[in-house]
N, C-alpha and C. Protein backbone atom coordinates (compact mmCIF):
# COMPACT_ATOMS: atom_id res chain seq x y z
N UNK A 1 -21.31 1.62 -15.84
CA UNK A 1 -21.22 1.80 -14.40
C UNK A 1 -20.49 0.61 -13.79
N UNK A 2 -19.48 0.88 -12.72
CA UNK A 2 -18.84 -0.19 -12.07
C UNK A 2 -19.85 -1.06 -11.02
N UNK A 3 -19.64 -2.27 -11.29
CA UNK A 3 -20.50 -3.31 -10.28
C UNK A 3 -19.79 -2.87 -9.09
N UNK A 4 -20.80 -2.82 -7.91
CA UNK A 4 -20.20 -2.44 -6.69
C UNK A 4 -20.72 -3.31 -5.79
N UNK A 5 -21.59 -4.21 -6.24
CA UNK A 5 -21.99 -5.38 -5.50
C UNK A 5 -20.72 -6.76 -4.86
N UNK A 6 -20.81 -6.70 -3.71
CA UNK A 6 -19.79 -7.67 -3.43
C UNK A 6 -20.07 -9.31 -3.20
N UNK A 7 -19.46 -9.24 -3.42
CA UNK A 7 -19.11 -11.15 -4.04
C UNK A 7 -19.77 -12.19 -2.95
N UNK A 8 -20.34 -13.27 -2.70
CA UNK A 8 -20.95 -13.96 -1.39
C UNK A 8 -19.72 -14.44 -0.90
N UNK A 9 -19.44 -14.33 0.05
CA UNK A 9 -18.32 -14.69 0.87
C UNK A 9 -19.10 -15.26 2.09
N UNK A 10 -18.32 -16.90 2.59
CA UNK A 10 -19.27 -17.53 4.02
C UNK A 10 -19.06 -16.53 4.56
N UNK A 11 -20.18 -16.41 5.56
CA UNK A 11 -19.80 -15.76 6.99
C UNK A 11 -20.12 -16.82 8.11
N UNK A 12 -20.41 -18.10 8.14
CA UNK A 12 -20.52 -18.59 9.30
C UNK A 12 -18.97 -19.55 9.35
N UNK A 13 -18.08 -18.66 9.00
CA UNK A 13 -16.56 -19.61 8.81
C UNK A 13 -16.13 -19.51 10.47
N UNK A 14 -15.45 -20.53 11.01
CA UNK A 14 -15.25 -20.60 11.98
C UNK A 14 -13.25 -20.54 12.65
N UNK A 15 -12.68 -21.03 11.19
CA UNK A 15 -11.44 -21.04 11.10
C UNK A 15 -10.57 -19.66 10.46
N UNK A 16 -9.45 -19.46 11.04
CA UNK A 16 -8.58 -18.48 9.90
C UNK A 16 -8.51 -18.49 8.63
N UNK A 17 -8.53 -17.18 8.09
CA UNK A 17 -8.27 -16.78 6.80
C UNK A 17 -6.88 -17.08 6.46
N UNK A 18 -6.53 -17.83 5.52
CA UNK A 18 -5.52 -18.10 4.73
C UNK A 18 -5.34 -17.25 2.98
N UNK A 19 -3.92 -16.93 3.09
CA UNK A 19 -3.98 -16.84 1.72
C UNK A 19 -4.50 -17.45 0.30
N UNK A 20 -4.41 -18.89 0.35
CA UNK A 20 -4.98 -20.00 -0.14
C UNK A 20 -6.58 -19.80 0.00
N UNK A 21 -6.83 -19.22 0.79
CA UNK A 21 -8.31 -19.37 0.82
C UNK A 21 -8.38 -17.56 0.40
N UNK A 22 -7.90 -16.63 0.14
CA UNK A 22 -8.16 -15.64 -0.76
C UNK A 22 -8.16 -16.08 -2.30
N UNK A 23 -7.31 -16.54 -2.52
CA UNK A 23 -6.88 -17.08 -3.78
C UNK A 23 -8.10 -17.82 -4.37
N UNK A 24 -9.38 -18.31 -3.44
CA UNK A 24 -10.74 -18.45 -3.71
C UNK A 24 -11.94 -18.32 -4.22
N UNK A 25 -11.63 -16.64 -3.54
CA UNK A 25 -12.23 -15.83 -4.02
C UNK A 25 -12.66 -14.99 -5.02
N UNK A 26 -13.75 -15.19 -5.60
CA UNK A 26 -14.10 -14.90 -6.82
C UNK A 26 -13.71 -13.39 -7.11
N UNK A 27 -13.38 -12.99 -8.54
CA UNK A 27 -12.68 -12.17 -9.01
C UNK A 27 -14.05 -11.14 -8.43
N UNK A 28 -13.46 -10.12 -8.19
CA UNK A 28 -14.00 -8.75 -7.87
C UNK A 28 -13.17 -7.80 -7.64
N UNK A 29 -14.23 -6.30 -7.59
CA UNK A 29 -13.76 -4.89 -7.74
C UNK A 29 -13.08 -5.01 -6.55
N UNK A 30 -13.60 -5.58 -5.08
CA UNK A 30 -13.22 -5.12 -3.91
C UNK A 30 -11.98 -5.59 -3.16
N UNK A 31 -11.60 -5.12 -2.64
CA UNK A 31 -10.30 -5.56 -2.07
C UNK A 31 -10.47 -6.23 -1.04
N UNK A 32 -9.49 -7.39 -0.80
CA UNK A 32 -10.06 -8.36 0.09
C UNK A 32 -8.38 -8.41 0.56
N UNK A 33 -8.30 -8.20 2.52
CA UNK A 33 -7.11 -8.60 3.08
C UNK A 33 -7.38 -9.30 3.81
N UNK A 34 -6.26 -10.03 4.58
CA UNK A 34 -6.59 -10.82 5.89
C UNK A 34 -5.54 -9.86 7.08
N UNK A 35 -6.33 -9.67 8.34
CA UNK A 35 -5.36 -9.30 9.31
C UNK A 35 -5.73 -10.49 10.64
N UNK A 36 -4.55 -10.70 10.98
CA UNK A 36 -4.70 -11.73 12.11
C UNK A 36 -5.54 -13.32 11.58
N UNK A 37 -6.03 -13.72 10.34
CA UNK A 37 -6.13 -14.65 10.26
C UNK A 37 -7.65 -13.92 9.67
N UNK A 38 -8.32 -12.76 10.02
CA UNK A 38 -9.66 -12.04 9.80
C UNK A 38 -9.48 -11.90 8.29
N UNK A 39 -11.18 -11.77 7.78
CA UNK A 39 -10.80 -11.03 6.12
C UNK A 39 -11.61 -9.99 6.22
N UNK A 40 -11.27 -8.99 5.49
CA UNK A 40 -11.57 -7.54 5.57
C UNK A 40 -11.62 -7.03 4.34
N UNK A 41 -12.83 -6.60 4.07
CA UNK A 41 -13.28 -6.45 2.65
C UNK A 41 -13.60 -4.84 2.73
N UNK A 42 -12.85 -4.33 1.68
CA UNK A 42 -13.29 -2.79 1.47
C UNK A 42 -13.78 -2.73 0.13
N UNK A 43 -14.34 -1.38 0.02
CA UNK A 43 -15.05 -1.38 -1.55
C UNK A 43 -13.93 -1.12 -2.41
N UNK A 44 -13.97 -0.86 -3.79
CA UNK A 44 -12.73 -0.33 -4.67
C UNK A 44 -13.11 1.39 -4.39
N UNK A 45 -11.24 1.38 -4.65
CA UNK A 45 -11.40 2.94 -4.89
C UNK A 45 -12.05 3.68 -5.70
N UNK A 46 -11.97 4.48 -6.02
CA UNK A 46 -12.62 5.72 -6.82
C UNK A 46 -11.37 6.03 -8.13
N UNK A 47 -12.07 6.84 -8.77
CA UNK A 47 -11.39 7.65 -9.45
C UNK A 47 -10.01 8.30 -9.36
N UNK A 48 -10.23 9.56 -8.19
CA UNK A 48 -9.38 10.37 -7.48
C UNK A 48 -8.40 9.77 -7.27
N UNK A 49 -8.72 8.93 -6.56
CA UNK A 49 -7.55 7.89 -5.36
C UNK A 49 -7.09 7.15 -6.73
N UNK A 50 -7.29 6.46 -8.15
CA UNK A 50 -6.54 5.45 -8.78
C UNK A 50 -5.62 6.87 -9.46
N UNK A 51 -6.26 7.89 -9.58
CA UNK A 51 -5.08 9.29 -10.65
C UNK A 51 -4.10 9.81 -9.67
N UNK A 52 -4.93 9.68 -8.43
CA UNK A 52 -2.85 9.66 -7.39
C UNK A 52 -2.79 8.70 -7.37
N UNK A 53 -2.82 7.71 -7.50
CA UNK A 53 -2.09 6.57 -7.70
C UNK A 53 -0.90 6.18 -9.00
N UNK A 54 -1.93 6.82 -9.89
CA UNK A 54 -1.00 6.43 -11.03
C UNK A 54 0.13 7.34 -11.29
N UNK A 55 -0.19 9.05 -10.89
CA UNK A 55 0.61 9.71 -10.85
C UNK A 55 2.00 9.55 -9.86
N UNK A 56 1.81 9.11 -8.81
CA UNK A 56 2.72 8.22 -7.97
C UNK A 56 3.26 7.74 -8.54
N UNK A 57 2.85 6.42 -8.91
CA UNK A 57 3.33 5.66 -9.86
C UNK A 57 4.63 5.93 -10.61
N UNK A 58 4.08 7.20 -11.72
CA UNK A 58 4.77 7.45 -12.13
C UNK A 58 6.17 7.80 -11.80
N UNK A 59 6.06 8.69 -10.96
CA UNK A 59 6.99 9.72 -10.42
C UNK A 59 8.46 8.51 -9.82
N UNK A 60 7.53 7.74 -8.73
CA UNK A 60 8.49 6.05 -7.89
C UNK A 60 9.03 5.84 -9.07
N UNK A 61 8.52 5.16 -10.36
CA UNK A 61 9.00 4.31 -11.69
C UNK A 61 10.46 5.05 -12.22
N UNK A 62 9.82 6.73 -11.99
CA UNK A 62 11.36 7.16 -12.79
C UNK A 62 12.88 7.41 -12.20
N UNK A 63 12.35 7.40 -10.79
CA UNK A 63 13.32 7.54 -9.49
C UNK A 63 14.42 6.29 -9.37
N UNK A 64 13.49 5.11 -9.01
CA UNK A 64 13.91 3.80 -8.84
C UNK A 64 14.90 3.12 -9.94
N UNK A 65 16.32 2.42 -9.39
CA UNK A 65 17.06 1.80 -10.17
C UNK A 65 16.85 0.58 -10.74
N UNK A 66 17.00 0.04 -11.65
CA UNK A 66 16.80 -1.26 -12.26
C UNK A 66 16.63 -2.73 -11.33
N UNK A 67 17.46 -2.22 -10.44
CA UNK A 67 17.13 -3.73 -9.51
C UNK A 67 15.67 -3.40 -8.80
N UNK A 68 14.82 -2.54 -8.87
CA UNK A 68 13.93 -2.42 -7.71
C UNK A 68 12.62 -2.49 -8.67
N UNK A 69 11.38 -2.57 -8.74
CA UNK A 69 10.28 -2.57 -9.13
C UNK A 69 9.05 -1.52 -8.93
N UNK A 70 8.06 -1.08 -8.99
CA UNK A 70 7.01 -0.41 -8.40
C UNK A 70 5.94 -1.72 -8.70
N UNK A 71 5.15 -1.94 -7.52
CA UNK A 71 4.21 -2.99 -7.73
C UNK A 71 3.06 -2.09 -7.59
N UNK A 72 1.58 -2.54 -8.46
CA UNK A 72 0.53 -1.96 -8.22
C UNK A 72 -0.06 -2.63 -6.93
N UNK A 73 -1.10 -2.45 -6.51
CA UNK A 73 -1.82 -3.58 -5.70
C UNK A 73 -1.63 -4.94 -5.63
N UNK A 74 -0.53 -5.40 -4.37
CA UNK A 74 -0.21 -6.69 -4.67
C UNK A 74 -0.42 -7.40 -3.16
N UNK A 75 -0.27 -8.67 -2.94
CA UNK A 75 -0.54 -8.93 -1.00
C UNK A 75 0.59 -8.73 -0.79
N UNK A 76 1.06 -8.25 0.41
CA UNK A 76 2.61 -8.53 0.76
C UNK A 76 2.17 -9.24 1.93
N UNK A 77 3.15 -10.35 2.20
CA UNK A 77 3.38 -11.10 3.22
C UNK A 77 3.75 -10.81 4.52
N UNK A 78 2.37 -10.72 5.51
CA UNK A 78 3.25 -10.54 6.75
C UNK A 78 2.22 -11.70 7.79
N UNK A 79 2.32 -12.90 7.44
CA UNK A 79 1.73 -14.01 7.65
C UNK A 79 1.33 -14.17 9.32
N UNK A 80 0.71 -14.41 10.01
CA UNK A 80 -0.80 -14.88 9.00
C UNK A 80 -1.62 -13.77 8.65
N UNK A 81 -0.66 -12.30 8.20
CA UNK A 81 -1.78 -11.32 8.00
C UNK A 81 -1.43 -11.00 5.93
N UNK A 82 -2.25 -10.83 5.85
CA UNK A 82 -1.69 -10.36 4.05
C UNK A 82 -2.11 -8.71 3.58
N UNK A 83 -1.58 -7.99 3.76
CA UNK A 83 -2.19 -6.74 3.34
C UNK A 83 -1.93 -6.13 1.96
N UNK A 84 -2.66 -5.44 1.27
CA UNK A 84 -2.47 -5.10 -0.36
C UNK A 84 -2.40 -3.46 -0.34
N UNK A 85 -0.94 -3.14 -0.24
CA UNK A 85 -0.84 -1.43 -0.09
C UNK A 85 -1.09 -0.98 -1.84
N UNK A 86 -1.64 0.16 -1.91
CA UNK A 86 -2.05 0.74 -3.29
C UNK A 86 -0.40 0.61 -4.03
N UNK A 87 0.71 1.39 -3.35
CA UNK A 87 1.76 0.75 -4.33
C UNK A 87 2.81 0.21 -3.13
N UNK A 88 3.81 -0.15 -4.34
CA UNK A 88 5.56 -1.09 -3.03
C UNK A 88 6.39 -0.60 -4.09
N UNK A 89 7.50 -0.83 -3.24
CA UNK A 89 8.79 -1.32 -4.19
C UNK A 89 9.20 -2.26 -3.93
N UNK A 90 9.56 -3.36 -4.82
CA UNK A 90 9.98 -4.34 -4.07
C UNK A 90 11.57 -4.64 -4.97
N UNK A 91 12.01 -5.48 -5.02
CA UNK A 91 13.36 -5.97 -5.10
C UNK A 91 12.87 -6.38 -6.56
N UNK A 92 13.84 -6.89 -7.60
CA UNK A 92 13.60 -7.05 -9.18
C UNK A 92 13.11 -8.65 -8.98
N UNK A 93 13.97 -9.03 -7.75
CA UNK A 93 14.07 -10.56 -7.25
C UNK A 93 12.53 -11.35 -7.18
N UNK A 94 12.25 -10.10 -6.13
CA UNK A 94 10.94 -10.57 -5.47
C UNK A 94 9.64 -10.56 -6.65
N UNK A 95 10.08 -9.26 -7.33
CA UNK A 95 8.64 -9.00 -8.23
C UNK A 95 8.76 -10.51 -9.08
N UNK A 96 9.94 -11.24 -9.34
CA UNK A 96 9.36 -12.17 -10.33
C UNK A 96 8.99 -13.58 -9.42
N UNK A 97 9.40 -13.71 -8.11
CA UNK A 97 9.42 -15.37 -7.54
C UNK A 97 7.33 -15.84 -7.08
N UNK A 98 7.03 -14.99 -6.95
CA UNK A 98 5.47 -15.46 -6.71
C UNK A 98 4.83 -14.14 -7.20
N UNK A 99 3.77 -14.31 -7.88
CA UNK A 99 2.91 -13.59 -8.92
C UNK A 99 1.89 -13.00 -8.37
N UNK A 100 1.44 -13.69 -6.51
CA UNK A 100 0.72 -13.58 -6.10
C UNK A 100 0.79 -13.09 -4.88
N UNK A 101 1.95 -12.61 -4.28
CA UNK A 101 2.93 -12.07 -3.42
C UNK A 101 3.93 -11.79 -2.96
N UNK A 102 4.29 -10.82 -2.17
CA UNK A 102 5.72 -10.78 -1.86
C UNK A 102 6.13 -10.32 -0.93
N UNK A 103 7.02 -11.24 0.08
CA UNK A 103 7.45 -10.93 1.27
C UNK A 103 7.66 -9.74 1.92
N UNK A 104 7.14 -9.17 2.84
CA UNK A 104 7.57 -8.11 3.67
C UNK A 104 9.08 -7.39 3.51
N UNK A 105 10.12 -8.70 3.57
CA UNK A 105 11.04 -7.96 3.77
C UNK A 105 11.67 -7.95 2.59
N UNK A 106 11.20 -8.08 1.15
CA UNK A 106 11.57 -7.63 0.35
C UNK A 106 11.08 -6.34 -0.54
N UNK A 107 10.57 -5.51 0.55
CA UNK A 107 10.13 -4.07 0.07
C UNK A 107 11.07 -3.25 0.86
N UNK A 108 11.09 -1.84 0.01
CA UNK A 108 11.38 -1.03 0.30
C UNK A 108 10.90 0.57 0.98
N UNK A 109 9.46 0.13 0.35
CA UNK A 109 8.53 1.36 0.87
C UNK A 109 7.45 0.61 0.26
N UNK A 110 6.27 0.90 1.34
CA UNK A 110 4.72 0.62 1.04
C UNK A 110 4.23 1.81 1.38
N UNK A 111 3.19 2.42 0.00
CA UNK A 111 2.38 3.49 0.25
C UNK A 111 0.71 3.38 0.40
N UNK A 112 -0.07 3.93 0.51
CA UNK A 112 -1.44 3.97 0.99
C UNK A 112 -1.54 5.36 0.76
N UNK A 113 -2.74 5.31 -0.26
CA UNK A 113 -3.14 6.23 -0.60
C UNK A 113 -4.81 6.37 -0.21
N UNK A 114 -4.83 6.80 0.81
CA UNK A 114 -6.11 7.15 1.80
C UNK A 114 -7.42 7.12 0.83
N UNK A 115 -8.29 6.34 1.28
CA UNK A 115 -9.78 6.01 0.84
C UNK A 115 -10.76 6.22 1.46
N UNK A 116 -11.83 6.77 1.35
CA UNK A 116 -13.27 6.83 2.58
C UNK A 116 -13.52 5.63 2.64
N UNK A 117 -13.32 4.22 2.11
CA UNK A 117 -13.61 3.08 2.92
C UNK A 117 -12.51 2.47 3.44
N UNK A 118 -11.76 2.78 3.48
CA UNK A 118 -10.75 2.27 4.16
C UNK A 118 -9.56 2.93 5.72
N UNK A 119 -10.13 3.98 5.76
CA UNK A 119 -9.25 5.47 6.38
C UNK A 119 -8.46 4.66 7.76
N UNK A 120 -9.30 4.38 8.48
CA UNK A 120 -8.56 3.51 9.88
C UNK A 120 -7.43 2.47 9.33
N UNK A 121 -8.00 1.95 8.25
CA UNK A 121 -6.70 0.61 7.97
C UNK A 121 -5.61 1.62 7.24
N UNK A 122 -5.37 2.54 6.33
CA UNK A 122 -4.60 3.34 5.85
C UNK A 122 -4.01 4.20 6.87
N UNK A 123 -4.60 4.53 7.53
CA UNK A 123 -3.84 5.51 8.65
C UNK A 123 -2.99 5.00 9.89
N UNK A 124 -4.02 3.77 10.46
CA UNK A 124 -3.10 3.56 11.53
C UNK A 124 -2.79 1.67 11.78
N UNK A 125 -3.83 1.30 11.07
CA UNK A 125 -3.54 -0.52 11.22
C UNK A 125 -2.30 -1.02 10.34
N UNK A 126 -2.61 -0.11 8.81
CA UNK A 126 -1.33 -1.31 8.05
C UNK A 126 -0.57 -0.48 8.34
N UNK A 127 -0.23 0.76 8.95
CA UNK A 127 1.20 1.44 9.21
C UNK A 127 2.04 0.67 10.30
N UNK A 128 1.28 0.40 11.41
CA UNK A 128 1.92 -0.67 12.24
C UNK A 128 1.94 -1.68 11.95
N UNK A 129 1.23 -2.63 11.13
CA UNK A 129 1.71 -3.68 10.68
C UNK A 129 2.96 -3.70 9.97
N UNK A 130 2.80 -3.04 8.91
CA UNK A 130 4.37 -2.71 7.73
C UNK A 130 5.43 -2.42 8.63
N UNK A 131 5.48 -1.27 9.76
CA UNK A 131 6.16 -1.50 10.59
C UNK A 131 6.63 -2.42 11.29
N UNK A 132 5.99 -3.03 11.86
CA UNK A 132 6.03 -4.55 12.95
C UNK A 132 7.14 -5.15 11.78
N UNK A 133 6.78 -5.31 10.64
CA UNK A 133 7.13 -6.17 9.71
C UNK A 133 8.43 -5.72 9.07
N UNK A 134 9.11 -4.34 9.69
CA UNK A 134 10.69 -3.96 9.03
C UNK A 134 10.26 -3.56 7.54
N UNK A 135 9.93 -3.06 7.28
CA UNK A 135 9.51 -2.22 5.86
C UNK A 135 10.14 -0.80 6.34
N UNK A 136 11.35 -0.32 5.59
CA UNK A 136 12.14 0.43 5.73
C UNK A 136 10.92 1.75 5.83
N UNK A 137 10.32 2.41 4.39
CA UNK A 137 9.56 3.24 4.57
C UNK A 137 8.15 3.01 3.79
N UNK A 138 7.70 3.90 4.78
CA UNK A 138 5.86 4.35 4.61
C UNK A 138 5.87 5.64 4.06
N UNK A 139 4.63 5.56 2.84
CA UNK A 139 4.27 6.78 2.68
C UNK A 139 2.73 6.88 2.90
N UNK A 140 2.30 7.90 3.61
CA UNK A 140 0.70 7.83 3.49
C UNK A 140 0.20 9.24 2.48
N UNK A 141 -0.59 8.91 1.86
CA UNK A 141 -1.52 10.05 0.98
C UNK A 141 -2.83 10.20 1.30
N UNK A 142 -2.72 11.32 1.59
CA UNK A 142 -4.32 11.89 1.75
C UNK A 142 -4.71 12.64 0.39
N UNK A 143 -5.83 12.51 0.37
CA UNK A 143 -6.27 13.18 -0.91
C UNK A 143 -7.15 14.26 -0.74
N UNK A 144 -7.77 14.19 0.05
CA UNK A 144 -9.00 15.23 0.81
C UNK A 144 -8.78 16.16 2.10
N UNK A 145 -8.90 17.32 1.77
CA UNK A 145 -9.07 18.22 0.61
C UNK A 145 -8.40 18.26 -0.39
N UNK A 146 -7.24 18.51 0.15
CA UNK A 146 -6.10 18.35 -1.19
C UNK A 146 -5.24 17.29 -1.30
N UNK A 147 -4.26 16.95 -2.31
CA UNK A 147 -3.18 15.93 -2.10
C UNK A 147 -2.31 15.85 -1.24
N UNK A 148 -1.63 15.75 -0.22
CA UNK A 148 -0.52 15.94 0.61
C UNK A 148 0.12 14.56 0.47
N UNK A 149 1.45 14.42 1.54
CA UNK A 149 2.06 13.39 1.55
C UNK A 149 3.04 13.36 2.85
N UNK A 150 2.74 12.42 3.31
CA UNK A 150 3.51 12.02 4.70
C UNK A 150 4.46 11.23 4.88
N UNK A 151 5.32 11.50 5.10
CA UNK A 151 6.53 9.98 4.47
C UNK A 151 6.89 9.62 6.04
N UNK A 152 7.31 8.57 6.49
CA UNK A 152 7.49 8.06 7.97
C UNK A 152 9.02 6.63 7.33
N UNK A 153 9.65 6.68 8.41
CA UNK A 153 10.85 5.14 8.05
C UNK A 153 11.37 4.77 9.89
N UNK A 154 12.08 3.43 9.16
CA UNK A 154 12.03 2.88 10.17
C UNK A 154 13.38 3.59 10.48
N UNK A 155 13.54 3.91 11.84
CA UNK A 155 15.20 4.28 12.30
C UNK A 155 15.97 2.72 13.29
N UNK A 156 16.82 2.43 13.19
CA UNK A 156 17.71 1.70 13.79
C UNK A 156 16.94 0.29 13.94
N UNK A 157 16.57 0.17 15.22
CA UNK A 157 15.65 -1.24 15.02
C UNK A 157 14.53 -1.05 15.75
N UNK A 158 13.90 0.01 15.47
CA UNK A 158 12.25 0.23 16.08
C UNK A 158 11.22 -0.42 14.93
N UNK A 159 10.48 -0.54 15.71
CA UNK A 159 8.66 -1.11 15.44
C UNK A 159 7.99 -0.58 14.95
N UNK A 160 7.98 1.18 15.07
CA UNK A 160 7.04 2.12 14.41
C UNK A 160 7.71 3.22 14.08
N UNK A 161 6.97 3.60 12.94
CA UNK A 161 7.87 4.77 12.12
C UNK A 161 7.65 5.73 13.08
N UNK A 162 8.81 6.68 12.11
CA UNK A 162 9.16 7.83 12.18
C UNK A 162 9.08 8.80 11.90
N UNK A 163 8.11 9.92 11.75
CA UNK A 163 7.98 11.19 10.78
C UNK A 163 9.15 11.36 10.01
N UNK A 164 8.86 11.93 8.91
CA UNK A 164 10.27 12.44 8.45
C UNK A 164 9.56 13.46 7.80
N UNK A 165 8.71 14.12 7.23
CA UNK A 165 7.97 15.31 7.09
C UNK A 165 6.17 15.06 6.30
N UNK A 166 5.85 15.54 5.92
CA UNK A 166 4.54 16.39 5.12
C UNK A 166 4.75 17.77 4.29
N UNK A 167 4.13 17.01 3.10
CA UNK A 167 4.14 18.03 1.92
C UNK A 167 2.83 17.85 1.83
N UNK A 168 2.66 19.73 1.11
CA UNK A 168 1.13 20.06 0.78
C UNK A 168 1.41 20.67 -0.55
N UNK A 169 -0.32 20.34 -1.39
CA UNK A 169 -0.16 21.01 -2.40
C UNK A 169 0.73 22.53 -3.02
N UNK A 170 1.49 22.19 -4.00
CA UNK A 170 2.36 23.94 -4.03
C UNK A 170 4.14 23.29 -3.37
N UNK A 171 4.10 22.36 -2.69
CA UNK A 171 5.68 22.38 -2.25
C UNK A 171 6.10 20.87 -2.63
N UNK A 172 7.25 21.12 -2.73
CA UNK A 172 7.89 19.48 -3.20
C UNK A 172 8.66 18.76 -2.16
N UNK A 173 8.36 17.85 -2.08
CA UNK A 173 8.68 16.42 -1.34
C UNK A 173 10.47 15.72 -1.54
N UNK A 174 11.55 16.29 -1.03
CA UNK A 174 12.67 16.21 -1.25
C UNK A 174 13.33 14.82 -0.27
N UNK A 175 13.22 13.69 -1.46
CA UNK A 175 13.50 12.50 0.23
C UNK A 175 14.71 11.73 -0.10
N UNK A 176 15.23 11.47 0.27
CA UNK A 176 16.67 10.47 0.24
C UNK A 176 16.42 9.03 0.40
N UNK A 177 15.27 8.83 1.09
CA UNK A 177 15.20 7.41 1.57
C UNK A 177 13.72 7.06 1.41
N UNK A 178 13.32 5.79 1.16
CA UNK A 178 14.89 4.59 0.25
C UNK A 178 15.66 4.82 -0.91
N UNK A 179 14.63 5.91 -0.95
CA UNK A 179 15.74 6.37 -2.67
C UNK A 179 15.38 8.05 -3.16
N UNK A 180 16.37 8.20 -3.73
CA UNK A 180 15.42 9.68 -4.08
C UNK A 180 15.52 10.09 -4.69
N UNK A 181 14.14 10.73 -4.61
CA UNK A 181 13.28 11.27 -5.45
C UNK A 181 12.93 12.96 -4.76
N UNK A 182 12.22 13.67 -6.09
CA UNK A 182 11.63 14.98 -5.83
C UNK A 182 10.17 14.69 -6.04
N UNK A 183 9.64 14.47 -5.23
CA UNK A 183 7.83 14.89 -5.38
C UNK A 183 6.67 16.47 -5.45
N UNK A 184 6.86 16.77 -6.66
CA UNK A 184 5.75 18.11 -6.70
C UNK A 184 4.67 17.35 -6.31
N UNK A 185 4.28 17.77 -5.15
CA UNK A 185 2.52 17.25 -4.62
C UNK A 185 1.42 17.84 -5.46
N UNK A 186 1.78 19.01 -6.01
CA UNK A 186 0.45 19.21 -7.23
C UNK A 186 0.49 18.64 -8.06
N UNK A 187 1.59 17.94 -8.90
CA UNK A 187 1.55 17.00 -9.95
C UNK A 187 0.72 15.75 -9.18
N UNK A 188 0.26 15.48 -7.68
CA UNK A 188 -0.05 14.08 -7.90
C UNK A 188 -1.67 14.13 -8.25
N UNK A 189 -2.13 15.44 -8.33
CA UNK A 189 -3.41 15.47 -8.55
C UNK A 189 -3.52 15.58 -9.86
N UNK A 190 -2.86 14.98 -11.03
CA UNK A 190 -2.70 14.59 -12.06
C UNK A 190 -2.48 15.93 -12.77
């Protein structure tokens, strides 16, 4: 059985959360971000949510050209906030210069693949953040009921994405940007 007990973390801290001071924190299941200087602890995913993930995974890995990467859970930098999207792409550059993050503007797409402990920060906090932050495109995944997929990008020099459609189980996901790919949404349910 997975430990689901979370780690003692102060709570009578009076100062901002720093990356340096994640980097602290004792190894655990749970995911730990900072927004605005705050730390924000969710539980780990599940099952469901890591097999679209990996199936994702997959699909980004075979699309993507040699200069670009798929990162699993990593912080990306959008200082003083650090957020850890389920996957990125980032630049070949970026994946090797820090082990422990990577700049905002060296991604290409950050996805979020929707969690019951996490749903508000997946849906609408790190979408505007990644936004704020020039991250060309977003993808969001819902998993419940079924798999779908929402893809959103930045147009010209706006702040917050842009629809660019939704796929549901049974239809495929045809996208150009940042790169493209064909997504069967029933394949992401493994």
């Amino acid at each position: 059985m997975v430990e689901m007990t979370a780690p003692e973390i102060p709570v009578d801290r009076n100062e901002p959360w720093t990356f340096d001071d994640l980097r602290k924190i004792p190894d655990s299941s749970w995911r730990f971000e900072i927004i605005e200087g705050g730390l924000y602890m969710t539980p780990p995913p599940g099952l469901w949510h890591q097999t679209v993930c990996s199936s994702l995974e997959r699909v980004i890995a075979a699309a993507i050209g040699p200069t670009s990467h798929v990162l699993g859970p990593v912080a990306v930098d959008i200082h003083p906030t650090y957020l850890v999207p389920d996957l990125s792409v980032a630049s070949a550059r970026a994946a090797r210069a820090d082990p422990d993050r990577v700049p905002a503007s060296e991604l290409s797409l950050v996805v979020e693949v929707v969690s019951a402990g996490s749903m508000a920060l997946d849906r609408l906090l790190k979408p505007a953040k990644y936004a704020a932050a020039g991250i060309p495109a977003f993808w969001l995944v819902e998993t419940e009921p079924r798999a779908s997929l929402t893809a959103f990008t930045l147009t010209d020099d706006a702040t917050v994405y842009t629809e660019v459609g939704t796929w549901m189980v049974g239809e495929v996901a045809h996208l150009t940007e940042p790169f493209q790919v064909d997504i069967p949404i029933s394949d992401l349910e493994g």
